[in-house]
Protein backbone atom coordinates (compact mmCIF):
# COMPACT_ATOMS: atom_id res chain seq x y z
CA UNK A 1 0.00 0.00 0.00
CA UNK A 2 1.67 3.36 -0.84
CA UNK A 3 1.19 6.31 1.31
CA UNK A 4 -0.58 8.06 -0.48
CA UNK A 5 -3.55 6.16 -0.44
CA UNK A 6 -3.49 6.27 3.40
CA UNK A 7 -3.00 9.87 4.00
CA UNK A 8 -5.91 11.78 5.35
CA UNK A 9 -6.50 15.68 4.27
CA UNK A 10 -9.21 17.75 6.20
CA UNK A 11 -10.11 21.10 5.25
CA UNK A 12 -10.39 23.88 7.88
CA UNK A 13 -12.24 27.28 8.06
CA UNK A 14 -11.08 30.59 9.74
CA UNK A 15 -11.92 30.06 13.56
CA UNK A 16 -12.45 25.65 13.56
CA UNK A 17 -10.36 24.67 15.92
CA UNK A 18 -8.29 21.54 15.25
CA UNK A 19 -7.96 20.07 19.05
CA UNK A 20 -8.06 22.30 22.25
CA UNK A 21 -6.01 22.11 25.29
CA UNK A 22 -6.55 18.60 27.71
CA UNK A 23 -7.72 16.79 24.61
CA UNK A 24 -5.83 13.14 24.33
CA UNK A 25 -3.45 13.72 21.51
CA UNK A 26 -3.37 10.38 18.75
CA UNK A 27 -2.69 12.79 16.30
CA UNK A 28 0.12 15.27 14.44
CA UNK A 29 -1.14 17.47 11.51
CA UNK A 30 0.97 18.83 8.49
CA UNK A 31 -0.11 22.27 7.25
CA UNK A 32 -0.61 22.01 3.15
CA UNK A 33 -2.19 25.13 3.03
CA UNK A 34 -3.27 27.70 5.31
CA UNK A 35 -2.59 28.69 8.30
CA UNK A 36 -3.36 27.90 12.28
CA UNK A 37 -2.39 29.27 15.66
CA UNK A 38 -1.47 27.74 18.43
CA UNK A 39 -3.01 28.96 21.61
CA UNK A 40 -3.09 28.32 25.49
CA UNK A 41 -5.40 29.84 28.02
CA UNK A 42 -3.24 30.95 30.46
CA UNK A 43 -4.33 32.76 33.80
CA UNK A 44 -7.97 32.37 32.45
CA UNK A 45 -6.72 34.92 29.15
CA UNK A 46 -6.03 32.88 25.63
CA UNK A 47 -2.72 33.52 24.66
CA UNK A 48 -1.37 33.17 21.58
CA UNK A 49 1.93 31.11 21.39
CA UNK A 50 2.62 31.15 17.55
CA UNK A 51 1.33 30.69 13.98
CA UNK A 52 2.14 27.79 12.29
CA UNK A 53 1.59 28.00 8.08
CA UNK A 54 2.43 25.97 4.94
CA UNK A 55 4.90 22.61 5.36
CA UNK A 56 4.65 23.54 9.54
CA UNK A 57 3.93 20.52 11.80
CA UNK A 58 1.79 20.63 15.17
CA UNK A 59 0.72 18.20 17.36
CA UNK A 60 3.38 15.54 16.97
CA UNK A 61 4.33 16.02 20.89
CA UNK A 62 1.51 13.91 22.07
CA UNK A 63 2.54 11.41 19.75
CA UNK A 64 5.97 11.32 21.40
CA UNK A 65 5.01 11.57 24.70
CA UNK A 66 1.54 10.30 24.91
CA UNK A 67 0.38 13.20 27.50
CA UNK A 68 -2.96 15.63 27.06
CA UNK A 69 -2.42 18.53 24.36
CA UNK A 70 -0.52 21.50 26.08
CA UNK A 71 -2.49 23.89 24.21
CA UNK A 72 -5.24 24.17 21.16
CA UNK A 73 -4.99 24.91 17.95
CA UNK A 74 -7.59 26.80 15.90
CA UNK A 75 -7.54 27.35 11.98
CA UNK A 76 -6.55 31.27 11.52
CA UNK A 77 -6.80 31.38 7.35
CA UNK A 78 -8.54 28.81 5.42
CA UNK A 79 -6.88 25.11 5.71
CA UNK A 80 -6.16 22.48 4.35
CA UNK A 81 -4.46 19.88 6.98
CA UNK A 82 -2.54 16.27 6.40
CA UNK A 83 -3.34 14.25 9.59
CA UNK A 84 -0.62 11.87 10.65
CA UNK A 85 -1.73 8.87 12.42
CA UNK A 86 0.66 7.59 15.13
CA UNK A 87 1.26 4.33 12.69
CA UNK A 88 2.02 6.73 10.10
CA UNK A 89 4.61 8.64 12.63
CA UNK A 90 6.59 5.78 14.01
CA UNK A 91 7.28 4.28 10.07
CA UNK A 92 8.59 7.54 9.38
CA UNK A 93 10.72 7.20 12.61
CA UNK A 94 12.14 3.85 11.96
């Protein structure tokens, strides 16, 4: 089976958010097009960390360390996102 074939693309509008903060993190996401930001609440006030935009990765923490997401991520510009299964990420590992 090539890789191709097993490569997921999801499509994002301006303000979906891709996983929030606390959620259980299976997942890593490549940016094709688009743009997101990465955001944590801190103090009770979201803060934003950083944008991520075309070829950036997020998300690939919780694949490494298998903890809750340390912050969200919300679509800022139109997107279109590879997801990256945790199969997918430890092939690419080895």
């Amino acid at each position: 089976m090539s890789s191709v074939s097993i490569l997921q693309r999801q499509t994002y509008q301006p303000g979906d958010w891709i996983f929030k903060e606390g959620d259980d993190g299976n997942l890593a996401y490549v940016i094709q097009s688009g743009e997101e930001e990465i955001v944590k609440e801190i103090d009770g006030v979201e803060t934003l960390l950083g944008t991520i935009s075309k070829g950036g990765k997020f998300g690939e923490m919780a694949l490494i360390d298998s903890k809750p997401r340390m912050a969200a991520a919300r679509c800022s510009k139109g997107a279109t996102i590879i997801v990256v299964t945790r199969g997918i990420f430890e092939q690419k590992l080895n």
